[in-house]
Structures are given as structure tokens and as C-alpha cells.
PDB file of N, CA and C in Angstrom:
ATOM      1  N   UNK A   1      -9.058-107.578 126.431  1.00  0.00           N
ATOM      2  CA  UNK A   1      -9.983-106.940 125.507  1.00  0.00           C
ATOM      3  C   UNK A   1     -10.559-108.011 124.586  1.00  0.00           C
ATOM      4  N   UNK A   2     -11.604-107.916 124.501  1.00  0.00           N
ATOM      5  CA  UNK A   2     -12.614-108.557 123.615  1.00  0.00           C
ATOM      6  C   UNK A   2     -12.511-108.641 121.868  1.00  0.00           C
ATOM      7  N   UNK A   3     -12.094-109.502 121.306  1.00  0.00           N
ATOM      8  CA  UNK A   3     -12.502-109.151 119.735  1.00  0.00           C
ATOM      9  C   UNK A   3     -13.471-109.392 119.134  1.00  0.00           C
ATOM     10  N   UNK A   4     -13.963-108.653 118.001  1.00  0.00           N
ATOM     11  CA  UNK A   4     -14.984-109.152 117.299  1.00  0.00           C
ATOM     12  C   UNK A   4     -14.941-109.943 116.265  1.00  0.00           C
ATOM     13  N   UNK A   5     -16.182-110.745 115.945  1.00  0.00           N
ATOM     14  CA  UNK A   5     -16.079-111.804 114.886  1.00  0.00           C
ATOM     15  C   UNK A   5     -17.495-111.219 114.441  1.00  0.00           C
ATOM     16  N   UNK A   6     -17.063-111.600 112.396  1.00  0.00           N
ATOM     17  CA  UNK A   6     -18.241-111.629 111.896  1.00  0.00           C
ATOM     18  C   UNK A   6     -19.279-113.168 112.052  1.00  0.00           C
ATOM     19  N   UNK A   7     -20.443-113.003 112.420  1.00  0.00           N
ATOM     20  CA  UNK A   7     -21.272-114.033 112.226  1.00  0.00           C
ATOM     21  C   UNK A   7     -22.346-113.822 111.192  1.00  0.00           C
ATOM     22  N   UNK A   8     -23.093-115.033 110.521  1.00  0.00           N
ATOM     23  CA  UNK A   8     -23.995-114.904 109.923  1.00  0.00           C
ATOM     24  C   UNK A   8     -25.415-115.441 110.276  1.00  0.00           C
ATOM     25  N   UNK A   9     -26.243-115.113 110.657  1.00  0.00           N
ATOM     26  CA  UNK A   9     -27.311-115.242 111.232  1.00  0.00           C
ATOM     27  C   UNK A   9     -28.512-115.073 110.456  1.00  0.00           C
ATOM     28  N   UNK A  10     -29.616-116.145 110.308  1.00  0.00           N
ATOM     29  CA  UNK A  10     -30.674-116.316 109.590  1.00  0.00           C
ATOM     30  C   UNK A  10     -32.316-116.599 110.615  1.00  0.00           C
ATOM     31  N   UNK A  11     -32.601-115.499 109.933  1.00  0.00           N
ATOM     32  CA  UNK A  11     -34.046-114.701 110.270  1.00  0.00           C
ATOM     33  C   UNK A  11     -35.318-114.433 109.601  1.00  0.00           C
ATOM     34  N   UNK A  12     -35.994-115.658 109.734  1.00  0.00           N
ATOM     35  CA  UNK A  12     -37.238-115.150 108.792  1.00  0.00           C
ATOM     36  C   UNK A  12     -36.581-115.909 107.096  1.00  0.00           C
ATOM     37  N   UNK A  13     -35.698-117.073 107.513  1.00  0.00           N
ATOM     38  CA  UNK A  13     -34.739-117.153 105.990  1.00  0.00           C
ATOM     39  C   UNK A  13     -34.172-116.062 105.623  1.00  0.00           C
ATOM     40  N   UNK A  14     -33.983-115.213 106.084  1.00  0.00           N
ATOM     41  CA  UNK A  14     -32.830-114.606 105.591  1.00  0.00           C
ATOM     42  C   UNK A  14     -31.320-114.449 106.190  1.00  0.00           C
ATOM     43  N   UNK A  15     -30.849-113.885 105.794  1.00  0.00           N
ATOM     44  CA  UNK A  15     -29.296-114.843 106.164  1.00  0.00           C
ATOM     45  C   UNK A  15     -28.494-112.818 106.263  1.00  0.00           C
ATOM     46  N   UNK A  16     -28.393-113.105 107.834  1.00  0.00           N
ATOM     47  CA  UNK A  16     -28.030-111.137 108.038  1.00  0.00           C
ATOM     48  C   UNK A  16     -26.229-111.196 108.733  1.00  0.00           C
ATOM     49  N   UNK A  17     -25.528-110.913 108.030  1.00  0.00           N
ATOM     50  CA  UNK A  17     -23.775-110.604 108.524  1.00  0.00           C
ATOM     51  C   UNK A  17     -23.749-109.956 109.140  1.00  0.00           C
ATOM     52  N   UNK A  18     -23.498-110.268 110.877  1.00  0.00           N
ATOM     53  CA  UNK A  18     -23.075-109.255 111.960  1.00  0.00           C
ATOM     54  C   UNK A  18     -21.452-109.213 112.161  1.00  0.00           C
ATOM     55  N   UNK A  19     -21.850-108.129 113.214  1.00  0.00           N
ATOM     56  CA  UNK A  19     -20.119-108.434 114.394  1.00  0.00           C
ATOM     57  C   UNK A  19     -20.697-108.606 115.555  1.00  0.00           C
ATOM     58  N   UNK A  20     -19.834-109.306 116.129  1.00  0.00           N
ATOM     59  CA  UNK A  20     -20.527-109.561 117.380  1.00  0.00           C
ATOM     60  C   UNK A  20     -18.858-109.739 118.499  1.00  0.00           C
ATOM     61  N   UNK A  21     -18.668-109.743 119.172  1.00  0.00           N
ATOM     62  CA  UNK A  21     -17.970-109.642 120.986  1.00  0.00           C
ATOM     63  C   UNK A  21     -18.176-110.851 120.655  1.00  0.00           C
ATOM     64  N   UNK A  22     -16.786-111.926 120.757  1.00  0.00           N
ATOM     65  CA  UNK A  22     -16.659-113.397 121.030  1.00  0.00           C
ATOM     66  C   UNK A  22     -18.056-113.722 122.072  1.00  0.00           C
ATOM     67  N   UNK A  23     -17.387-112.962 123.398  1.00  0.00           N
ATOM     68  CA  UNK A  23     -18.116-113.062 124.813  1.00  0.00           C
ATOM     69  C   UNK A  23     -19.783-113.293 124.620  1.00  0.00           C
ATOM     70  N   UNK A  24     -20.200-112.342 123.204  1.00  0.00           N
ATOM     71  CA  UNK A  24     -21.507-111.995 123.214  1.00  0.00           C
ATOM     72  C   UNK A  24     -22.187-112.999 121.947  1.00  0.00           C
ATOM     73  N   UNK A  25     -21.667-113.494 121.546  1.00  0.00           N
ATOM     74  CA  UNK A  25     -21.624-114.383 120.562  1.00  0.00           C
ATOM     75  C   UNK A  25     -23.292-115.935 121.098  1.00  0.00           C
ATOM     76  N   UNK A  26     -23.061-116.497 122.106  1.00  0.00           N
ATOM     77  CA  UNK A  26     -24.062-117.163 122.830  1.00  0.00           C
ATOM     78  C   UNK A  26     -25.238-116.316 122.818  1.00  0.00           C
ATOM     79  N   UNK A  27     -25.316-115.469 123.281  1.00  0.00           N
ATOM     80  CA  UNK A  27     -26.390-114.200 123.811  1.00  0.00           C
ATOM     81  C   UNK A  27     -26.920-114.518 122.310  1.00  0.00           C
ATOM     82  N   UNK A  28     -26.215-113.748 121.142  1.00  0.00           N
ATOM     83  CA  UNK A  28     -26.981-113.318 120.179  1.00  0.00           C
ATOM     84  C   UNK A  28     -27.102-114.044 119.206  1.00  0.00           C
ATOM     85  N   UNK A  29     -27.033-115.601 119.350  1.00  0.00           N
ATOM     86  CA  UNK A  29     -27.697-116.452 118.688  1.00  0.00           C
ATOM     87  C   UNK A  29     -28.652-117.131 119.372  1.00  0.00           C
ATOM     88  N   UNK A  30     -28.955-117.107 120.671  1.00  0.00           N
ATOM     89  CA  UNK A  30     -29.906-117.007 121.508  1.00  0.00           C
ATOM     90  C   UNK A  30     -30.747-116.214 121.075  1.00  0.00           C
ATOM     91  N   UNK A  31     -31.111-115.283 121.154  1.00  0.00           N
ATOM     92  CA  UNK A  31     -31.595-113.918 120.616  1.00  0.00           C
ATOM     93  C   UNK A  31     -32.702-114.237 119.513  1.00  0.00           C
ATOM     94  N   UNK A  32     -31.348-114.542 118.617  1.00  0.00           N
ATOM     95  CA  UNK A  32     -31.530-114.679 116.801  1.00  0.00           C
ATOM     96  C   UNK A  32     -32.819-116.043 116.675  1.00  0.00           C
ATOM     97  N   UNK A  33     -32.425-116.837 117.668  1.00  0.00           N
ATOM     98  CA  UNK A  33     -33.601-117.943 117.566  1.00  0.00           C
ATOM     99  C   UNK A  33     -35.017-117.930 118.377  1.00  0.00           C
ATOM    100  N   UNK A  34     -34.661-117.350 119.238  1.00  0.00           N
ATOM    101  CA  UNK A  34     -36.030-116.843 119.992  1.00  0.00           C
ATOM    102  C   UNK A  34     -36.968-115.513 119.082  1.00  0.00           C
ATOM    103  N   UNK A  35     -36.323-114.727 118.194  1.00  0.00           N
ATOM    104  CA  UNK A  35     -37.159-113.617 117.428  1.00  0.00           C
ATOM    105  C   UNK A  35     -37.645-114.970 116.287  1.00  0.00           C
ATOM    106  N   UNK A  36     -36.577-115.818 115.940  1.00  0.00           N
ATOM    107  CA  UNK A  36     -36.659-116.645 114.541  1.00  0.00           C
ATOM    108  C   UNK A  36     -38.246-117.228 115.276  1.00  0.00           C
ATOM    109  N   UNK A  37     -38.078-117.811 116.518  1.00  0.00           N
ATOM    110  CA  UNK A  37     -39.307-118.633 116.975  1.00  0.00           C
ATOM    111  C   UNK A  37     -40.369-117.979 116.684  1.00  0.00           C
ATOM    112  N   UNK A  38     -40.549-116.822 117.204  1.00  0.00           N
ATOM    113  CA  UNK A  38     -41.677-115.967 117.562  1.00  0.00           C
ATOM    114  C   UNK A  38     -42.499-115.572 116.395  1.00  0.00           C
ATOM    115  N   UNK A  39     -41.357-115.503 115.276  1.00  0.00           N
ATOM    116  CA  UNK A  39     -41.849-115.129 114.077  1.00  0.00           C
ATOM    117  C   UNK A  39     -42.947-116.336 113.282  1.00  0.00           C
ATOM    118  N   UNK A  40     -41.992-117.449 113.438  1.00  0.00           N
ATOM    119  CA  UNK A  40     -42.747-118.419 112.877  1.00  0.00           C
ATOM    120  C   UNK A  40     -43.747-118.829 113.219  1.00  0.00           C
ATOM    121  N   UNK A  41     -43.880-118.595 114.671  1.00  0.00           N
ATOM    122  CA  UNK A  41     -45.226-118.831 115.433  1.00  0.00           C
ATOM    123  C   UNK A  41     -46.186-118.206 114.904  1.00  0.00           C
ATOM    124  N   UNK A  42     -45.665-117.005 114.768  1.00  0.00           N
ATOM    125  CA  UNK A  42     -47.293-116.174 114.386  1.00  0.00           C
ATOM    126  C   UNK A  42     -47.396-116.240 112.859  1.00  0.00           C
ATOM    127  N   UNK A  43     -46.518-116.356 111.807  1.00  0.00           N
ATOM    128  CA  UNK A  43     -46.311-116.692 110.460  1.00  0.00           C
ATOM    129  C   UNK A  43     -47.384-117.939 110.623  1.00  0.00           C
ATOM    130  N   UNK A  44     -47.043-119.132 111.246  1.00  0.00           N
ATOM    131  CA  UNK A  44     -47.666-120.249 111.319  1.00  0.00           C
ATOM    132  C   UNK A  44     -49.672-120.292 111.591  1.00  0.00           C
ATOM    133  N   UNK A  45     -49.707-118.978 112.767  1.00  0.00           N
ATOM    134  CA  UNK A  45     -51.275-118.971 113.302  1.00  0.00           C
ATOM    135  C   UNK A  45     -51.699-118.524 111.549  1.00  0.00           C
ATOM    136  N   UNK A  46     -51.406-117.848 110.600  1.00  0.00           N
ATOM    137  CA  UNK A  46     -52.265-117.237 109.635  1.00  0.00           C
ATOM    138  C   UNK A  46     -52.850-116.030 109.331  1.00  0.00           C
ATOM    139  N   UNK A  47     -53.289-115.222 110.915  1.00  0.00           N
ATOM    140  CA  UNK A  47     -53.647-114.620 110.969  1.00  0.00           C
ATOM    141  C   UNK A  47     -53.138-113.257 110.503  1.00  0.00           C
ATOM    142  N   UNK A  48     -51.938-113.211 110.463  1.00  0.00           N
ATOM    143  CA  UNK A  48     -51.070-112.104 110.063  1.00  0.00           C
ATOM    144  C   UNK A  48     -50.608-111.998 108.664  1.00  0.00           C
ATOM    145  N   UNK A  49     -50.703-111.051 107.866  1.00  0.00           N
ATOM    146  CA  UNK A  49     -49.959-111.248 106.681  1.00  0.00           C
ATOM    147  C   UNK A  49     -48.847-110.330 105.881  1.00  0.00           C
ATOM    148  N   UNK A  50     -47.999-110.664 105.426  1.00  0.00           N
ATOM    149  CA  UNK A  50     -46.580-110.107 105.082  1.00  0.00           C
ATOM    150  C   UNK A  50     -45.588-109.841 106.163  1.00  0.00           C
ATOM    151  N   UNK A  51     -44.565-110.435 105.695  1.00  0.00           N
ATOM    152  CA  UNK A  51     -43.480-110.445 106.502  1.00  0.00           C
ATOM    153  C   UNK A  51     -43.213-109.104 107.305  1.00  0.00           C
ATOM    154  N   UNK A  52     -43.609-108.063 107.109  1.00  0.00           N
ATOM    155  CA  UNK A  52     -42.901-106.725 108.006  1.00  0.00           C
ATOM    156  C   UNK A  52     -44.300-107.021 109.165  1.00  0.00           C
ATOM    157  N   UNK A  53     -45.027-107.421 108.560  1.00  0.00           N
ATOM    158  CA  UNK A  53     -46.307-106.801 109.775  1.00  0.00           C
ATOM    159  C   UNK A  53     -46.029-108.250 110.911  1.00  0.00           C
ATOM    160  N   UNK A  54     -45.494-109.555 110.284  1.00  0.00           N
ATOM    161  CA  UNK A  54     -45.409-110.685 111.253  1.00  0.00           C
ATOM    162  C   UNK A  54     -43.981-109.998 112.239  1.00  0.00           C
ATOM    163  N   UNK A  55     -43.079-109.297 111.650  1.00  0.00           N
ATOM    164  CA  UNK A  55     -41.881-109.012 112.288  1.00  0.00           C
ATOM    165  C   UNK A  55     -42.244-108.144 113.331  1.00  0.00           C
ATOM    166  N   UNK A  56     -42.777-106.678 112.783  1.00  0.00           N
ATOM    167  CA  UNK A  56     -43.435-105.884 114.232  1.00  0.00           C
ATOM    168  C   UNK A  56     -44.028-106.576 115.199  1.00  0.00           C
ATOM    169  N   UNK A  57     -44.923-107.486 114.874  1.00  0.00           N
ATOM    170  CA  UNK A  57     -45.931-108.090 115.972  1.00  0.00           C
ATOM    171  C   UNK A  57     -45.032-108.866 117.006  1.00  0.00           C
ATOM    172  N   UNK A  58     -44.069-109.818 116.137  1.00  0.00           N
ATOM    173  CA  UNK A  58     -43.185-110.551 116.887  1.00  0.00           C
ATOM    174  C   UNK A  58     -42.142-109.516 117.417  1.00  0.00           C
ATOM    175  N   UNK A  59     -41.969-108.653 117.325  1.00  0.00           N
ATOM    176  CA  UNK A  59     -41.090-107.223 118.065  1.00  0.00           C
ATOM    177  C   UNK A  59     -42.000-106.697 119.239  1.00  0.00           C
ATOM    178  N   UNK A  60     -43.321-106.347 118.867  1.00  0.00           N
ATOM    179  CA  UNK A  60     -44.017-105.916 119.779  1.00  0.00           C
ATOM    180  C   UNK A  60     -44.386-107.202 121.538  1.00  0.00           C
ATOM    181  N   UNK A  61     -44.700-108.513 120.461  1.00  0.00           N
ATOM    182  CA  UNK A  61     -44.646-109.244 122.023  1.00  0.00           C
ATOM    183  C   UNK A  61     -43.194-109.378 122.762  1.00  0.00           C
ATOM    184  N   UNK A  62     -41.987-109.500 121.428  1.00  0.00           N
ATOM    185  CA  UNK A  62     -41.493-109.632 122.720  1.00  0.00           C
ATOM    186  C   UNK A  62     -40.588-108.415 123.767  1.00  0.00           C
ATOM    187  N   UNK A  63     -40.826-107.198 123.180  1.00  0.00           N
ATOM    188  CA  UNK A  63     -41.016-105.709 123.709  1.00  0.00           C
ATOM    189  C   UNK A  63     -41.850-106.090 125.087  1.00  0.00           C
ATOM    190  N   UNK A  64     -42.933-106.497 124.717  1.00  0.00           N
ATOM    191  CA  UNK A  64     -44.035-106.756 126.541  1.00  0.00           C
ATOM    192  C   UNK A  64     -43.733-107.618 127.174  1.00  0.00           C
ATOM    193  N   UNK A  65     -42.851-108.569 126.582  1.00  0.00           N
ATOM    194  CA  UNK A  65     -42.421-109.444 127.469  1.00  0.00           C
ATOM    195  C   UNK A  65     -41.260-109.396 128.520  1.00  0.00           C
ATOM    196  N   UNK A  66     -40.533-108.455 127.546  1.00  0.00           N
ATOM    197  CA  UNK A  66     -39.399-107.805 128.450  1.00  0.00           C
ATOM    198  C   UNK A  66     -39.888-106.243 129.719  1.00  0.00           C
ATOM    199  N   UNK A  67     -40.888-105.556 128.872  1.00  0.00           N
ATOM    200  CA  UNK A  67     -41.221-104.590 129.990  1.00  0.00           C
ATOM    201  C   UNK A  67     -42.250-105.146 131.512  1.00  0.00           C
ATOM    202  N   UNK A  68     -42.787-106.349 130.920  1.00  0.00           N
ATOM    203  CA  UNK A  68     -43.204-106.878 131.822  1.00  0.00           C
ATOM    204  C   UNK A  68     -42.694-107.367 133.267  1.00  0.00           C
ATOM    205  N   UNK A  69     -41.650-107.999 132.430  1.00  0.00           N
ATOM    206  CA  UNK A  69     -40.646-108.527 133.386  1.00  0.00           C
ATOM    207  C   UNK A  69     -39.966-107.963 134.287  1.00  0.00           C
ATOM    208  N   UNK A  70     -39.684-106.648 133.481  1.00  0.00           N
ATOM    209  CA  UNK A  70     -38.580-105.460 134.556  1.00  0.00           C
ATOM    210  C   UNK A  70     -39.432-104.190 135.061  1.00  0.00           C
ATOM    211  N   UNK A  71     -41.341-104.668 134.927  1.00  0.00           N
ATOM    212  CA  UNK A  71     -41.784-103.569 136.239  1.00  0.00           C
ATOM    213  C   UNK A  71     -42.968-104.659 136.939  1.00  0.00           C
ATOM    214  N   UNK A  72     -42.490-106.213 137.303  1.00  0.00           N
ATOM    215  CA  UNK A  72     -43.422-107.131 137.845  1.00  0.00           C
ATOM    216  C   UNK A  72     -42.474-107.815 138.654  1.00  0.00           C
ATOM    217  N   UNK A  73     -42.387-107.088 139.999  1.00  0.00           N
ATOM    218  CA  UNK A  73     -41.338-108.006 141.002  1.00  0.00           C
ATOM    219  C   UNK A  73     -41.542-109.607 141.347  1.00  0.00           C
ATOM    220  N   UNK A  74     -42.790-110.191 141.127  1.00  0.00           N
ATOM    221  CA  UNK A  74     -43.136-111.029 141.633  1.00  0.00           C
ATOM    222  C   UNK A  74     -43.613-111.616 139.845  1.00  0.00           C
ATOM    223  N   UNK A  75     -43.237-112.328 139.332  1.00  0.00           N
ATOM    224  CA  UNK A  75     -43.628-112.843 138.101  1.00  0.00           C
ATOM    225  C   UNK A  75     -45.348-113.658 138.303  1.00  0.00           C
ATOM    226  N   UNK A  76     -46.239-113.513 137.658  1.00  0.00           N
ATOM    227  CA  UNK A  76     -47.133-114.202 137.528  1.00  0.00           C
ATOM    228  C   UNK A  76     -47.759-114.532 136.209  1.00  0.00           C
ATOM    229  N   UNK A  77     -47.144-116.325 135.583  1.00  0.00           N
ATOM    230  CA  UNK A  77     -47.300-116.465 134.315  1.00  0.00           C
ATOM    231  C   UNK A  77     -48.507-116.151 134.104  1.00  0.00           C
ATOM    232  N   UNK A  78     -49.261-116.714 134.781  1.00  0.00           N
ATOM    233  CA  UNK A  78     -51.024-116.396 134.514  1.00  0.00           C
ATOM    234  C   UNK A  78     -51.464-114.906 133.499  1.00  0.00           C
ATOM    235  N   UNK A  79     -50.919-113.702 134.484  1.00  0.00           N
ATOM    236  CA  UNK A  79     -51.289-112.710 134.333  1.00  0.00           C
ATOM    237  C   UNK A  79     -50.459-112.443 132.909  1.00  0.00           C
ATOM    238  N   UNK A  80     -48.886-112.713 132.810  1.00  0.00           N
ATOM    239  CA  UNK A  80     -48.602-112.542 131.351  1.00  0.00           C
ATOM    240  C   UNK A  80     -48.942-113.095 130.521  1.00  0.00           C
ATOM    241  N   UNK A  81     -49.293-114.215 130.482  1.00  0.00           N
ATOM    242  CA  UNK A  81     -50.322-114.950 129.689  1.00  0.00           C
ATOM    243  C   UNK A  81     -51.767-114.057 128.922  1.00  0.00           C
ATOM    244  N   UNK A  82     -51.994-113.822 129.919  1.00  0.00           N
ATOM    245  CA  UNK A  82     -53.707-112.812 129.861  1.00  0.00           C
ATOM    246  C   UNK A  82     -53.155-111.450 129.334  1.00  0.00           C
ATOM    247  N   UNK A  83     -51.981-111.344 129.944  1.00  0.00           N
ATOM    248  CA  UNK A  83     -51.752-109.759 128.934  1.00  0.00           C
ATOM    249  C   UNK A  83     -51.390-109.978 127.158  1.00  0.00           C
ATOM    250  N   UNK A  84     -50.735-111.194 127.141  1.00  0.00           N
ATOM    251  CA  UNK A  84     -50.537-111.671 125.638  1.00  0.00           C
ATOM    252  C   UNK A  84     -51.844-111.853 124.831  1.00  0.00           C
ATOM    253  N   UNK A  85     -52.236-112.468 125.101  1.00  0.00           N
ATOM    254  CA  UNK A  85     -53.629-112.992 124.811  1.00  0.00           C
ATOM    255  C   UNK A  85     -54.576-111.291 124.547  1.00  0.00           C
ATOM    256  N   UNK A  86     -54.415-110.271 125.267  1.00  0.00           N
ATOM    257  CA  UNK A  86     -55.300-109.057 125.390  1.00  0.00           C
ATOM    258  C   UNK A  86     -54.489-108.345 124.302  1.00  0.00           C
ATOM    259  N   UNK A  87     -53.264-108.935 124.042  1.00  0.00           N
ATOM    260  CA  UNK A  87     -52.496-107.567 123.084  1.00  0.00           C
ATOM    261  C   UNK A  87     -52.457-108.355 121.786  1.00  0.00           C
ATOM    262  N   UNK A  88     -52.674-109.813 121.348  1.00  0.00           N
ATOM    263  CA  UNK A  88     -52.937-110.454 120.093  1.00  0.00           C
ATOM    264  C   UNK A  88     -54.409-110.516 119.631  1.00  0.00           C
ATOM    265  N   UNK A  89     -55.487-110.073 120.478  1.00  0.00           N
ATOM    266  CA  UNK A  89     -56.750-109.844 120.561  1.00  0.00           C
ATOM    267  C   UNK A  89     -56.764-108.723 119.441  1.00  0.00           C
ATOM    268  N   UNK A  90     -56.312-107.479 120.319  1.00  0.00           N
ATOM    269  CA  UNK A  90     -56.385-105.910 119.779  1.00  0.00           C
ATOM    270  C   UNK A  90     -55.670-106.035 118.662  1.00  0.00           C
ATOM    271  N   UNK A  91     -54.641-106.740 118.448  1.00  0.00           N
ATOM    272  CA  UNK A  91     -53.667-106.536 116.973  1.00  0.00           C
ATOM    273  C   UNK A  91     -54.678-107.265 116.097  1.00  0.00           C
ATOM    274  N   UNK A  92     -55.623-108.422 116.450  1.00  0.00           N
ATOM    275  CA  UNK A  92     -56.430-109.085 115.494  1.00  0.00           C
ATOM    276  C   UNK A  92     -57.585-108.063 114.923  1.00  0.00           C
ATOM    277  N   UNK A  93     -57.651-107.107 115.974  1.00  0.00           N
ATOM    278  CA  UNK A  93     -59.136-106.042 115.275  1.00  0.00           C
ATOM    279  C   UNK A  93     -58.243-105.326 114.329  1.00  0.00           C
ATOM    280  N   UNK A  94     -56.887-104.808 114.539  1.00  0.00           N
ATOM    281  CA  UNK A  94     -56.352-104.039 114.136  1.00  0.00           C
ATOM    282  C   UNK A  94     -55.985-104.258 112.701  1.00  0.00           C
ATOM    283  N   UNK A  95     -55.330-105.219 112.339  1.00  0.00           N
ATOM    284  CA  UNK A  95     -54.731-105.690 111.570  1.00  0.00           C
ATOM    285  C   UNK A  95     -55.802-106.461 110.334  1.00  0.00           C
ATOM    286  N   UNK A  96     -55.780-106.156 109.083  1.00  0.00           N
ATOM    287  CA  UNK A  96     -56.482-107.035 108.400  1.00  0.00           C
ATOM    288  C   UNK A  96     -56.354-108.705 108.336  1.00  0.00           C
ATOM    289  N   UNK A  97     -57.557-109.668 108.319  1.00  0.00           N
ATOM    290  CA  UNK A  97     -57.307-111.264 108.005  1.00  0.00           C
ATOM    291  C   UNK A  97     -57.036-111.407 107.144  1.00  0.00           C
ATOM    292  N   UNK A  98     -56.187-112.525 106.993  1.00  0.00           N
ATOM    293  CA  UNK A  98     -55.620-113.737 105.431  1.00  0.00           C
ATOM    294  C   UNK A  98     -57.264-113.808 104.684  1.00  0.00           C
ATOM    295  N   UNK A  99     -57.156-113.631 103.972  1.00  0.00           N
ATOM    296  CA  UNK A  99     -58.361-114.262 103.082  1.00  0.00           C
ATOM    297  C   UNK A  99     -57.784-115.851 102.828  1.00  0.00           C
ATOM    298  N   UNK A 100     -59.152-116.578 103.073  1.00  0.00           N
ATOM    299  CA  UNK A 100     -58.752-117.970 102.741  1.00  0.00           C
ATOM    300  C   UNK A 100     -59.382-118.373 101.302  1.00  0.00           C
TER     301      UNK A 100
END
């Protein structure tokens, strides 16, 4: 049987106390840095502003990135590429710009 350990994990700078499965422990700091990436990426483009609306967006791609994956037997970066690109398009009409 598996025990759990608390970890502390930082997101967006903030600093969040889990439990986590020894076993699962890799996974979800994996995880923790790939949302951390995603966030900063789009934090970084400008285009987005306040932290909840950069967090959904970075939830929402990588939501398509995963449904993509598990109904596309044959992967074609191209085409996920072009679907990213079509769904940061629509969030750009959607969403108000940074005033510079």
C-alpha cells in the first residue's frame, strides 16, 4: 500500500500544500510545471489580463490538448497546431486587450 506525503507546489507564484501517493509524486510535479509553463507563456504574450482569465485559458488549451489526443489515432502536429492557433484566435475576439 501506498502512502501519502504532503508536498508543496508553486503555481503562478503561489505556493499550494498537497497530498500526493509517493508513486504519484513525479506525475504531479510534472503536471505542476507544465500548467506553471503554460501559464507563463500566455502571462508573457500580454494579451491576456488577470491572473484567473490567464489560468482558464491555460486550462482550456491544455483541456484540447488532451481531448485531442484521445479522439486522433494518428497524431498530426500540424493540424494541432492549427487547432491552437484557431482557439487563441477566438479567445483574442473574446477576451478584452492589455491597454498599452
Amino acid at each position: 500500500m501506498s502512502g501519502e506525503r504532503s508536498i508543496t507546489v508553486k503555481i503562478l507564484g503561489c505556493e499550494f500544500p498537497m497530498s500526493c501517493a509517493i508513486e504519484e509524486r513525479e506525475g504531479l510535479l510534472f503536471a505542476v510545471s507544465y500548467l506553471d509553463e503554460k501559464i507563463q507563456q500566455i502571462k508573457n504574450e500580454g494579451k491576456i489580463v488577470g491572473n484567473e482569465r490567464i489560468v482558464i485559458v491555460a486550462a482550456l488549451q491544455i483541456a484540447h490538448e488532451l481531448l485531442t489526443l484521445r479522439s486522433v489515432e494518428s497524431f498530426d502536429m500540424s493540424e494541432f497546431k492549427r487547432r491552437i492557433q484557431l482557439i487563441e484566435s477566438k479567445l483574442d475576439e473574446l477576451l478584452p486587450r492589455k491597454e498599452s
